[in-house]
Structure formats: structure tokens, C-alpha cells
PDB file of N, CA and C in Angstrom:
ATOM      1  N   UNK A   1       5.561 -20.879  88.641  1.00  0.00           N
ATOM      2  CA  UNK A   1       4.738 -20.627  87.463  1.00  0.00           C
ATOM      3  C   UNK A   1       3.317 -21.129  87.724  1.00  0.00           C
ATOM      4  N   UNK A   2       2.439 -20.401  87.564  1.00  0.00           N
ATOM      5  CA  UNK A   2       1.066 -20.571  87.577  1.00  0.00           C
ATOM      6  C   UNK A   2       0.477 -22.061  87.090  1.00  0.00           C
ATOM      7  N   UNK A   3      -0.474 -23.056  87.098  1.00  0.00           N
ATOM      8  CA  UNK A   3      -0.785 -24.051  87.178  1.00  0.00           C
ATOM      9  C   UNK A   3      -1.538 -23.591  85.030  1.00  0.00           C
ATOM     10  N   UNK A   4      -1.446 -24.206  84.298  1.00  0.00           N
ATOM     11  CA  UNK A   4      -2.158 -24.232  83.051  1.00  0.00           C
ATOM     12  C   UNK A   4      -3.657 -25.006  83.223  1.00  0.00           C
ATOM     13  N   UNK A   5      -5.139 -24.528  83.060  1.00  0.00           N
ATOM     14  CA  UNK A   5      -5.948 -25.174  83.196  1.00  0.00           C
ATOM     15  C   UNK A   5      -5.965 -26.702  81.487  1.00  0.00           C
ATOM     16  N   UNK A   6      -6.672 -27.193  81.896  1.00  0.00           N
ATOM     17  CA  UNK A   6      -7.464 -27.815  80.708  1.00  0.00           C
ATOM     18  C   UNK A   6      -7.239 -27.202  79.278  1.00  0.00           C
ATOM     19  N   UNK A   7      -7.923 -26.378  79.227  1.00  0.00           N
ATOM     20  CA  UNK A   7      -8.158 -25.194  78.080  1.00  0.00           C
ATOM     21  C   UNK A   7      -6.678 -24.966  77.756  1.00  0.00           C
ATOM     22  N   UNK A   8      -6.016 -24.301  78.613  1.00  0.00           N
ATOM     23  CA  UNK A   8      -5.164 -23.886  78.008  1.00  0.00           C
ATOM     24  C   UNK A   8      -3.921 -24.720  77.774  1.00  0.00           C
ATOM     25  N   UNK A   9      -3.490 -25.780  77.976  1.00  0.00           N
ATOM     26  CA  UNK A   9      -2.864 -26.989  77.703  1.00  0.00           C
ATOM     27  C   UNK A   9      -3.284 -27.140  76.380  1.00  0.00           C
ATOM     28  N   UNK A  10      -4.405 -27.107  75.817  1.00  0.00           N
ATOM     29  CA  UNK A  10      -4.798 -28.071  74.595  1.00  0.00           C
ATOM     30  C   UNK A  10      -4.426 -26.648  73.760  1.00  0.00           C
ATOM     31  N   UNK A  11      -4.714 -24.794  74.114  1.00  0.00           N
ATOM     32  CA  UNK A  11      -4.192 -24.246  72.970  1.00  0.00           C
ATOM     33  C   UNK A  11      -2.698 -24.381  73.115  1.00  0.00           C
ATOM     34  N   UNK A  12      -2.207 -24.219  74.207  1.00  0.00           N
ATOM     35  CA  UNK A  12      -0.579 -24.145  73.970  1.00  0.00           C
ATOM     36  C   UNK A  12      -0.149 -25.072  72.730  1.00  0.00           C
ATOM     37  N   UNK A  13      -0.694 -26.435  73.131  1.00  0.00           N
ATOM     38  CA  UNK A  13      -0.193 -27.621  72.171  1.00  0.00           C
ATOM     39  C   UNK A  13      -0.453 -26.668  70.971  1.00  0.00           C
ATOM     40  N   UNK A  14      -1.807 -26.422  70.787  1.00  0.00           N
ATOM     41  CA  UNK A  14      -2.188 -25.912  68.752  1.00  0.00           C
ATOM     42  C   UNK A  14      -1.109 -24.636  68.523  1.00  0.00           C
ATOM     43  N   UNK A  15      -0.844 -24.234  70.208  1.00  0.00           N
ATOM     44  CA  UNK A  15      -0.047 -22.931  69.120  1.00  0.00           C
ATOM     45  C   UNK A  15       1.729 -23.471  69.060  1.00  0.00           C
ATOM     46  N   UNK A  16       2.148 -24.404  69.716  1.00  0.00           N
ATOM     47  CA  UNK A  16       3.337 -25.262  69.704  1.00  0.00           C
ATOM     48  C   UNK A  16       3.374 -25.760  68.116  1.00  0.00           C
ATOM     49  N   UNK A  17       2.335 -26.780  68.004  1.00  0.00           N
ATOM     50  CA  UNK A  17       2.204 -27.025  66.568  1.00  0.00           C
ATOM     51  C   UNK A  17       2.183 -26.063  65.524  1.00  0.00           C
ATOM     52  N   UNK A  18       1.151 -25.002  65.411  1.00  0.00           N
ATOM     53  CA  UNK A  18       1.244 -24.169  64.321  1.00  0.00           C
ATOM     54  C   UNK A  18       1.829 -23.515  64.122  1.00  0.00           C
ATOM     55  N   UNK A  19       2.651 -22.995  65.296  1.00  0.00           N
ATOM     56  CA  UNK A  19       3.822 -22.172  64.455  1.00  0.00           C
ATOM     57  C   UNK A  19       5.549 -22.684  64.541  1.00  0.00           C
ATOM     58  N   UNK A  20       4.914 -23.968  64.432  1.00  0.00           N
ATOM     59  CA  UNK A  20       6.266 -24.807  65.001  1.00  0.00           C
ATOM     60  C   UNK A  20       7.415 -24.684  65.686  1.00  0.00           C
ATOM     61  N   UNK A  21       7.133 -24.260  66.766  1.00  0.00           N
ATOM     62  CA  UNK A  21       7.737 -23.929  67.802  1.00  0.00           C
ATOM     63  C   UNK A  21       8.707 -24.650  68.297  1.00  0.00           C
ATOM     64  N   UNK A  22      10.249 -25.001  67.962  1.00  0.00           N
ATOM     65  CA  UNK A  22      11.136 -25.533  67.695  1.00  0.00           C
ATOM     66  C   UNK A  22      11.301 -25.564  69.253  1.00  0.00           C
ATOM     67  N   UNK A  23      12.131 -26.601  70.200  1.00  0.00           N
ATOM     68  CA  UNK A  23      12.393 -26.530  71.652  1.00  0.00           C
ATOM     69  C   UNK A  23      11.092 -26.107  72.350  1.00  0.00           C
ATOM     70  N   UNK A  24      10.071 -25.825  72.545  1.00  0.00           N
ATOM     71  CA  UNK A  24       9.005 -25.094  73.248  1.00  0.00           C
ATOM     72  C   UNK A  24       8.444 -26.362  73.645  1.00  0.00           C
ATOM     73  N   UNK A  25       7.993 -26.859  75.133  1.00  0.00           N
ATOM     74  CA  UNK A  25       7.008 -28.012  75.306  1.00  0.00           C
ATOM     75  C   UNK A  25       5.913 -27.100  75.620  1.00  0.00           C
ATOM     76  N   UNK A  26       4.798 -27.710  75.020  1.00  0.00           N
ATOM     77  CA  UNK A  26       3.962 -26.633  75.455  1.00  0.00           C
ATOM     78  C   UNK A  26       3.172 -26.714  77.136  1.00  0.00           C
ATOM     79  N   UNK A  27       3.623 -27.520  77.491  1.00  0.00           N
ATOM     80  CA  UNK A  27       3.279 -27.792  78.774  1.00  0.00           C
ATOM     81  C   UNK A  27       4.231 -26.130  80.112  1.00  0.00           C
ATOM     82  N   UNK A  28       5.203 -25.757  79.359  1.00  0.00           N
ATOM     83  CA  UNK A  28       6.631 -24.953  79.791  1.00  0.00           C
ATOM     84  C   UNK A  28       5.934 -23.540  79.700  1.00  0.00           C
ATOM     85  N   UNK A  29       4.921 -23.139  78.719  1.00  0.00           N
ATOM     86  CA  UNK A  29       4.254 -22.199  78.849  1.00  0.00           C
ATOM     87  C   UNK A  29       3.772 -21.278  79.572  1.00  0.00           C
ATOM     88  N   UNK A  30       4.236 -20.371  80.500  1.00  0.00           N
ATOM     89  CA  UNK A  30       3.701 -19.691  81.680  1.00  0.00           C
ATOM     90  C   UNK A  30       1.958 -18.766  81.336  1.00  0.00           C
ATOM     91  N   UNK A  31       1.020 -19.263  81.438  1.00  0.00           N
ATOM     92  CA  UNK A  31      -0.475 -18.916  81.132  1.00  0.00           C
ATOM     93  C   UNK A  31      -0.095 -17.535  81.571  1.00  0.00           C
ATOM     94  N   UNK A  32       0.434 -16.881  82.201  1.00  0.00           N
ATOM     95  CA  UNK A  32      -0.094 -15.226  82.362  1.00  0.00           C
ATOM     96  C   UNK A  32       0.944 -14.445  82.162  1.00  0.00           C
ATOM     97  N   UNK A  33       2.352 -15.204  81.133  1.00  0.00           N
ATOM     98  CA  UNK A  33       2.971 -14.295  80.704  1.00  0.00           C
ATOM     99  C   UNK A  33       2.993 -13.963  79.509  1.00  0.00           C
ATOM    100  N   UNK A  34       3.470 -12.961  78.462  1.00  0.00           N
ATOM    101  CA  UNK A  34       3.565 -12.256  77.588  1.00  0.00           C
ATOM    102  C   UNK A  34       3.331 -13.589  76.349  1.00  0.00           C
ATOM    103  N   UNK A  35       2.747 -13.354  75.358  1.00  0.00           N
ATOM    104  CA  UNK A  35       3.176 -14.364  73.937  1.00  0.00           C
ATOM    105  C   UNK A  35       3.580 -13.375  72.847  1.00  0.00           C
ATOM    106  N   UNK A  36       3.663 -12.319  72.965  1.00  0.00           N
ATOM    107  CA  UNK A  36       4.356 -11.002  72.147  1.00  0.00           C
ATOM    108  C   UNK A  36       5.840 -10.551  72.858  1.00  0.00           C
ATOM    109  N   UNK A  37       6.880 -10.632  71.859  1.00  0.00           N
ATOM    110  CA  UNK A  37       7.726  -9.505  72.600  1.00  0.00           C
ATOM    111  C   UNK A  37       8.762 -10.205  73.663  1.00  0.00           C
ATOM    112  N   UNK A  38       8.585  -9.680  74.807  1.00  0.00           N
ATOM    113  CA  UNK A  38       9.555 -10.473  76.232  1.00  0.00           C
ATOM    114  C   UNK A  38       8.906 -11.411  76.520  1.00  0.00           C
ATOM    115  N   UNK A  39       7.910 -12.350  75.987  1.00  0.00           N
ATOM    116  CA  UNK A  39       7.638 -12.937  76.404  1.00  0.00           C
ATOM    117  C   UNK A  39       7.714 -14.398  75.881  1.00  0.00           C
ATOM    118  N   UNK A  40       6.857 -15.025  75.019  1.00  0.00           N
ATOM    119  CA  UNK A  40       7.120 -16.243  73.848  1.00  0.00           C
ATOM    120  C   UNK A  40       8.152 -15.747  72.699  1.00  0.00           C
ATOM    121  N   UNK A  41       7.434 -14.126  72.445  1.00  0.00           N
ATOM    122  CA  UNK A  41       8.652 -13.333  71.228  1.00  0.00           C
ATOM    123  C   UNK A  41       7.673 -13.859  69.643  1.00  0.00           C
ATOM    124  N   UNK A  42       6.764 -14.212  69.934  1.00  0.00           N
ATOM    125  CA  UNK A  42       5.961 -14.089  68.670  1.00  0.00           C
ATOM    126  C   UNK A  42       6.009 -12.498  68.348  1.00  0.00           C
ATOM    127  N   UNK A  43       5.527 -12.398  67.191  1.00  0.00           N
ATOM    128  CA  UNK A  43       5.097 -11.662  66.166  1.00  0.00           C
ATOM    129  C   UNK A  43       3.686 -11.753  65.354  1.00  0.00           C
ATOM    130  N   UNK A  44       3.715 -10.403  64.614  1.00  0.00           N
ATOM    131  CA  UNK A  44       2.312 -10.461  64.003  1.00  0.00           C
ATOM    132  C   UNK A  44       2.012 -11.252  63.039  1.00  0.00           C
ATOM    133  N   UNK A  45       3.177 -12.165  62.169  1.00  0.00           N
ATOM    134  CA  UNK A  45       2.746 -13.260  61.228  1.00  0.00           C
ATOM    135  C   UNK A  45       2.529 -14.338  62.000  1.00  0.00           C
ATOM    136  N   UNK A  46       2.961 -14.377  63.034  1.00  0.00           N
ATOM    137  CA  UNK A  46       2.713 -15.537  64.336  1.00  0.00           C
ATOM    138  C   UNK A  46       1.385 -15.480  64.545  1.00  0.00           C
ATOM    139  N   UNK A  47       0.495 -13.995  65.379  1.00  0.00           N
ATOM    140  CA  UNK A  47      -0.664 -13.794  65.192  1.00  0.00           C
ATOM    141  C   UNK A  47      -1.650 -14.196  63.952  1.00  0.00           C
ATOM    142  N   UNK A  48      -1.276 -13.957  63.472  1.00  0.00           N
ATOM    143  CA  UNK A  48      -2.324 -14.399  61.839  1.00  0.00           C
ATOM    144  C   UNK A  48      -2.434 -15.891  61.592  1.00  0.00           C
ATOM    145  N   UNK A  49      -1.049 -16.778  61.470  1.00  0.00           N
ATOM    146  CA  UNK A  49      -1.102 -18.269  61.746  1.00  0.00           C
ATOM    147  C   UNK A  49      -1.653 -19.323  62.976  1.00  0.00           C
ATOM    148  N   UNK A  50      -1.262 -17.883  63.560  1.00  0.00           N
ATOM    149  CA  UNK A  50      -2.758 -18.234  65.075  1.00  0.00           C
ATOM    150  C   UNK A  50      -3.558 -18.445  65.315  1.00  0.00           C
ATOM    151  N   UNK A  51      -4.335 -16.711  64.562  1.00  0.00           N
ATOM    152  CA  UNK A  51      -5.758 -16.984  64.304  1.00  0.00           C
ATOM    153  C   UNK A  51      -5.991 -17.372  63.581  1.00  0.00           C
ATOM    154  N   UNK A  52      -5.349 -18.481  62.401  1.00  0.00           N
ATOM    155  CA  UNK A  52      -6.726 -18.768  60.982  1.00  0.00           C
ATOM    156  C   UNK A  52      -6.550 -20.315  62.418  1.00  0.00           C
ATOM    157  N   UNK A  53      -5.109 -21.155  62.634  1.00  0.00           N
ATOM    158  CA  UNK A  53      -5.559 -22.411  63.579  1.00  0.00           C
ATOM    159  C   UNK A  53      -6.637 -21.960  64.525  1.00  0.00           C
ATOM    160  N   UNK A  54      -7.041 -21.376  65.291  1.00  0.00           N
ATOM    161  CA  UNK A  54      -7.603 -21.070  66.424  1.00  0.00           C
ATOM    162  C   UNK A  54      -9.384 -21.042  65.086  1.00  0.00           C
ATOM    163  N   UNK A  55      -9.762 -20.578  64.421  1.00  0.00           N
ATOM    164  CA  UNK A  55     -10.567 -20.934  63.595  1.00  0.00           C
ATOM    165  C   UNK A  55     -10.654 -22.005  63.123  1.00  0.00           C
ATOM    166  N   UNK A  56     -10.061 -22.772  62.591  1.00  0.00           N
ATOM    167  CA  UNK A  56     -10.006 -24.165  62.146  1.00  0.00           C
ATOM    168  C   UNK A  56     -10.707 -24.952  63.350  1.00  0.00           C
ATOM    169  N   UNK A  57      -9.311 -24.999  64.289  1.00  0.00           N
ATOM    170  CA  UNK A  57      -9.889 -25.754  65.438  1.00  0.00           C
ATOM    171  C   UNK A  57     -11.208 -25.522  66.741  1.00  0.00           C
ATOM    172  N   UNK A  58     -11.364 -24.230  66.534  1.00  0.00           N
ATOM    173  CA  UNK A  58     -12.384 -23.562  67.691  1.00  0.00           C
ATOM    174  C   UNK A  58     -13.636 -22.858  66.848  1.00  0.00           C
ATOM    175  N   UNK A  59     -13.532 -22.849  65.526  1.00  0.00           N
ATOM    176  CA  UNK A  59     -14.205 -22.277  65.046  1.00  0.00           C
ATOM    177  C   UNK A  59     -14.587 -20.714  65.523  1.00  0.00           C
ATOM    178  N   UNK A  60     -13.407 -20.178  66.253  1.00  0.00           N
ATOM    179  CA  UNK A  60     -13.436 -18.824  66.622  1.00  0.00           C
ATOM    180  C   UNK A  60     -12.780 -17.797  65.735  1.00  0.00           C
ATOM    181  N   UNK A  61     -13.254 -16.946  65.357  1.00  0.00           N
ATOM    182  CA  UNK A  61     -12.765 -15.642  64.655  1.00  0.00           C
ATOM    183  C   UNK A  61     -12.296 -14.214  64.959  1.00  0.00           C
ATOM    184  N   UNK A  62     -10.754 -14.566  64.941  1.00  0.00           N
ATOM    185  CA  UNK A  62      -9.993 -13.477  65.153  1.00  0.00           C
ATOM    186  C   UNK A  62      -9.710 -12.358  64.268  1.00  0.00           C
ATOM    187  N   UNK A  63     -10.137 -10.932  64.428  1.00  0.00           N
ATOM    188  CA  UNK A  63     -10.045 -10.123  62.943  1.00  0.00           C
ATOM    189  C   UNK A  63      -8.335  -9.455  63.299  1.00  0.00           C
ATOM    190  N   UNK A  64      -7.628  -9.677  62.256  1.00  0.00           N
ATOM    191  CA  UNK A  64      -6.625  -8.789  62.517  1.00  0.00           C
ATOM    192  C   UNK A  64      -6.801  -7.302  63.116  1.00  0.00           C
ATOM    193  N   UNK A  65      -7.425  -6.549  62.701  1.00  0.00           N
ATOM    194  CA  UNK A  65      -7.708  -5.508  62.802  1.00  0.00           C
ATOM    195  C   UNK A  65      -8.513  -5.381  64.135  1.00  0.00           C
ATOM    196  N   UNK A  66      -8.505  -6.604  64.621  1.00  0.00           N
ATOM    197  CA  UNK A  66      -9.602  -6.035  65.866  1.00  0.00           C
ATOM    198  C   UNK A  66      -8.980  -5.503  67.127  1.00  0.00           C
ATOM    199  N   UNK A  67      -9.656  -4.627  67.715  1.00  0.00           N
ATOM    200  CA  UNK A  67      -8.738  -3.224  68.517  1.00  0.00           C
ATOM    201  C   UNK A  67      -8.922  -3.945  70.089  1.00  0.00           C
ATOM    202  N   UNK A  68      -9.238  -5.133  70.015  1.00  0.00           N
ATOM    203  CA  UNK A  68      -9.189  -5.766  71.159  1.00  0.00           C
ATOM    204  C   UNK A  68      -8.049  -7.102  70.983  1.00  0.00           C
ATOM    205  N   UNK A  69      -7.001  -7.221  69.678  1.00  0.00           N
ATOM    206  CA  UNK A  69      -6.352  -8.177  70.064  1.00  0.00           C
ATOM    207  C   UNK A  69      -5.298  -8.028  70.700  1.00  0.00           C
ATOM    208  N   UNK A  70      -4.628  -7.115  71.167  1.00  0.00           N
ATOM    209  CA  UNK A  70      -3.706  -6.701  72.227  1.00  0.00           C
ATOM    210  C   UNK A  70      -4.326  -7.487  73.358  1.00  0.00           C
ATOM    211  N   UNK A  71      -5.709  -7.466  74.272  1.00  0.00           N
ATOM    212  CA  UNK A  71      -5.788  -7.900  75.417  1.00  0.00           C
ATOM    213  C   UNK A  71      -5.693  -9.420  75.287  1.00  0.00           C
ATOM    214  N   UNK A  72      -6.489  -9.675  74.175  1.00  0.00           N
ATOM    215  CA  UNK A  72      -7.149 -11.225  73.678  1.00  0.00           C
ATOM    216  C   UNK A  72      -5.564 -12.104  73.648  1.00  0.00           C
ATOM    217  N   UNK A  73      -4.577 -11.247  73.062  1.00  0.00           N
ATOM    218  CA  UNK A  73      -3.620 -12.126  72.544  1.00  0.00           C
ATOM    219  C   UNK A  73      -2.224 -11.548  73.713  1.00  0.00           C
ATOM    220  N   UNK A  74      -2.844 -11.748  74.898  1.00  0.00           N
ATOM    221  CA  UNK A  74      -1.838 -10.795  75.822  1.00  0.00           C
ATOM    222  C   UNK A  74      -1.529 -11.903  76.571  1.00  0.00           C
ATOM    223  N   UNK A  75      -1.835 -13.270  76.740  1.00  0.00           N
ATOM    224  CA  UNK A  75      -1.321 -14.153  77.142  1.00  0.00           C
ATOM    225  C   UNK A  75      -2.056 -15.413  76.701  1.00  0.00           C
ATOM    226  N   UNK A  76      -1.386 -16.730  76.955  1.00  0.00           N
ATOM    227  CA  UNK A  76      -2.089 -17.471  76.784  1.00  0.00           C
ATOM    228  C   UNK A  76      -3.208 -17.643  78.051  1.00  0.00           C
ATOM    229  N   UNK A  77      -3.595 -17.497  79.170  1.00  0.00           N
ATOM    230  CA  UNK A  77      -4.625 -17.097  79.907  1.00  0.00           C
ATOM    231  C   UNK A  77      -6.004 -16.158  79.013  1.00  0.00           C
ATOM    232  N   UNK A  78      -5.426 -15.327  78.517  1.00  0.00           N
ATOM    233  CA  UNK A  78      -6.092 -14.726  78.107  1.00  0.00           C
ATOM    234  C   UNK A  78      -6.978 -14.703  76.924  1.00  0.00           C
ATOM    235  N   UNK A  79      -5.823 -15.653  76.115  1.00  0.00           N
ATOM    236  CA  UNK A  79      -6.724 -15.984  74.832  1.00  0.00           C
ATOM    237  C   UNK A  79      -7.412 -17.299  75.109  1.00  0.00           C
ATOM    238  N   UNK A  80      -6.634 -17.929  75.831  1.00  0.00           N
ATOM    239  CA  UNK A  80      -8.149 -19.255  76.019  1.00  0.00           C
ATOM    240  C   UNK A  80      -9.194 -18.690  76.449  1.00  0.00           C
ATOM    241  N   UNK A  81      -8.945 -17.886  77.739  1.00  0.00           N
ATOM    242  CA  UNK A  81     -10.571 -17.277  78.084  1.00  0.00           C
ATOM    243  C   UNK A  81     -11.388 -16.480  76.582  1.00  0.00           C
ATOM    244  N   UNK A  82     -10.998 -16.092  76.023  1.00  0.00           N
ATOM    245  CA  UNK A  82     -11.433 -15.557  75.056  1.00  0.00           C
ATOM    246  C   UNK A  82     -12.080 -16.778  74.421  1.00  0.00           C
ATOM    247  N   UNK A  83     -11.333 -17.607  73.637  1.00  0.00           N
ATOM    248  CA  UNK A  83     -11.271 -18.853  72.357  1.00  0.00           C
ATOM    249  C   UNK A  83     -12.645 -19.405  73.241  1.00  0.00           C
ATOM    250  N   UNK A  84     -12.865 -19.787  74.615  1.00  0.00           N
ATOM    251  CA  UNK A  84     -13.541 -20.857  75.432  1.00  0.00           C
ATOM    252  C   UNK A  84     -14.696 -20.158  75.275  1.00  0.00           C
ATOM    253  N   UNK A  85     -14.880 -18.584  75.542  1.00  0.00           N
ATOM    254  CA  UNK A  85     -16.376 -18.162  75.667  1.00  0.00           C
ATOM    255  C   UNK A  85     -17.069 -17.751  74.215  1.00  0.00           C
ATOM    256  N   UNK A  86     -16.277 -17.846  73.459  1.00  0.00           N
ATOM    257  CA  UNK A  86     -16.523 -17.704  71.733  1.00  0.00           C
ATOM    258  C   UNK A  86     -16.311 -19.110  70.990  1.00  0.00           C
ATOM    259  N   UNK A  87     -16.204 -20.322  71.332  1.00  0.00           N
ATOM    260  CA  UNK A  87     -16.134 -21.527  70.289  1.00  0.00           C
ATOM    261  C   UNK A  87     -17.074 -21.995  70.026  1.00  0.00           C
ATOM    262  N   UNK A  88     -17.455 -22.734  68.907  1.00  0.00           N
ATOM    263  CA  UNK A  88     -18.748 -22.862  68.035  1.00  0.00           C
ATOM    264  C   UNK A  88     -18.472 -24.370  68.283  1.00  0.00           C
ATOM    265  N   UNK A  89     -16.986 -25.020  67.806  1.00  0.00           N
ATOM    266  CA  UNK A  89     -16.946 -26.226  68.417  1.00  0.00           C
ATOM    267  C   UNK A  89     -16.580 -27.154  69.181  1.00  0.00           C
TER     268      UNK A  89
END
């Protein structure tokens, strides 16, 4: 399994916490596999409790509707790179 940077250690933890992710360490997280589906097995109310934490804590803004959250939310790799080049704090 791929090495988790910095970044993405600290979202795994927020998304471990927010959607209380029962058994999950978030350290166990594979950064470039799936968080939809075959992969973590989230869902789209998962997504939404995602993005309002990922706002709270990053002050980044995820629109449901946005036609780019398929890539954004296609792994955890992917959404830190996202969250990291868009955070306010």
C-alpha cells in the first residue's frame, strides 16, 4: 500500500471522525484507492458530511453539484490534493 503523505493522514483522521467510521484506523487507508463504492463504500450522504467537515476544518468548499466531484472525491490522494491547493486555513 502506497505510503500516506502528511496531508493526507490528518484528512483520513477528519474523515474517520466525521463519519464515524466504526473499525477504520485511519492510518489503514490506502491514498489511491476508491472512497466510493469498492472501495471505503461511502456514499453520497457520506459525501455531504464530508464536505460541510472539510469546510469547517479547511475552509474549502465543496458544491454538491459540482461536475468535478467524481475526480476530487475519487480517492483520498485526490481529495487532499484538491483540499491542500484550495484551503483558506
Amino acid at each position: 500500500m502506497p505510503q500516506q503523505t502528511d496531508a493526507e493522514r490528518e484528512l483520513a483522521q477528519l474523515l474517520v471522525e466525521s463519519l464515524n467510521l466504526e473499525g477504520v484506523a485511519p492510518e489503514s487507508i490506502d491514498p489511491e484507492a476508491p472512497l466510493f463504492n469498492e472501495g471505503l463504500g461511502l456514499d453520497s450522504i457520506d459525501a455531504l458530511e464530508l464536505s460541510l467537515a472539510i469546510g469547517k476544518r479547511y475552509g474549502v468548499q465543496l458544491r454538491a453539484e459540482g461536475e468535478d466531484n467524481r475526480r476530487i472525491f475519487g480517492s483520498l490522494r485526490a481529495l487532499s490534493a484538491y483540499v491542500q491547493s484550495h484551503r483558506t486555513s
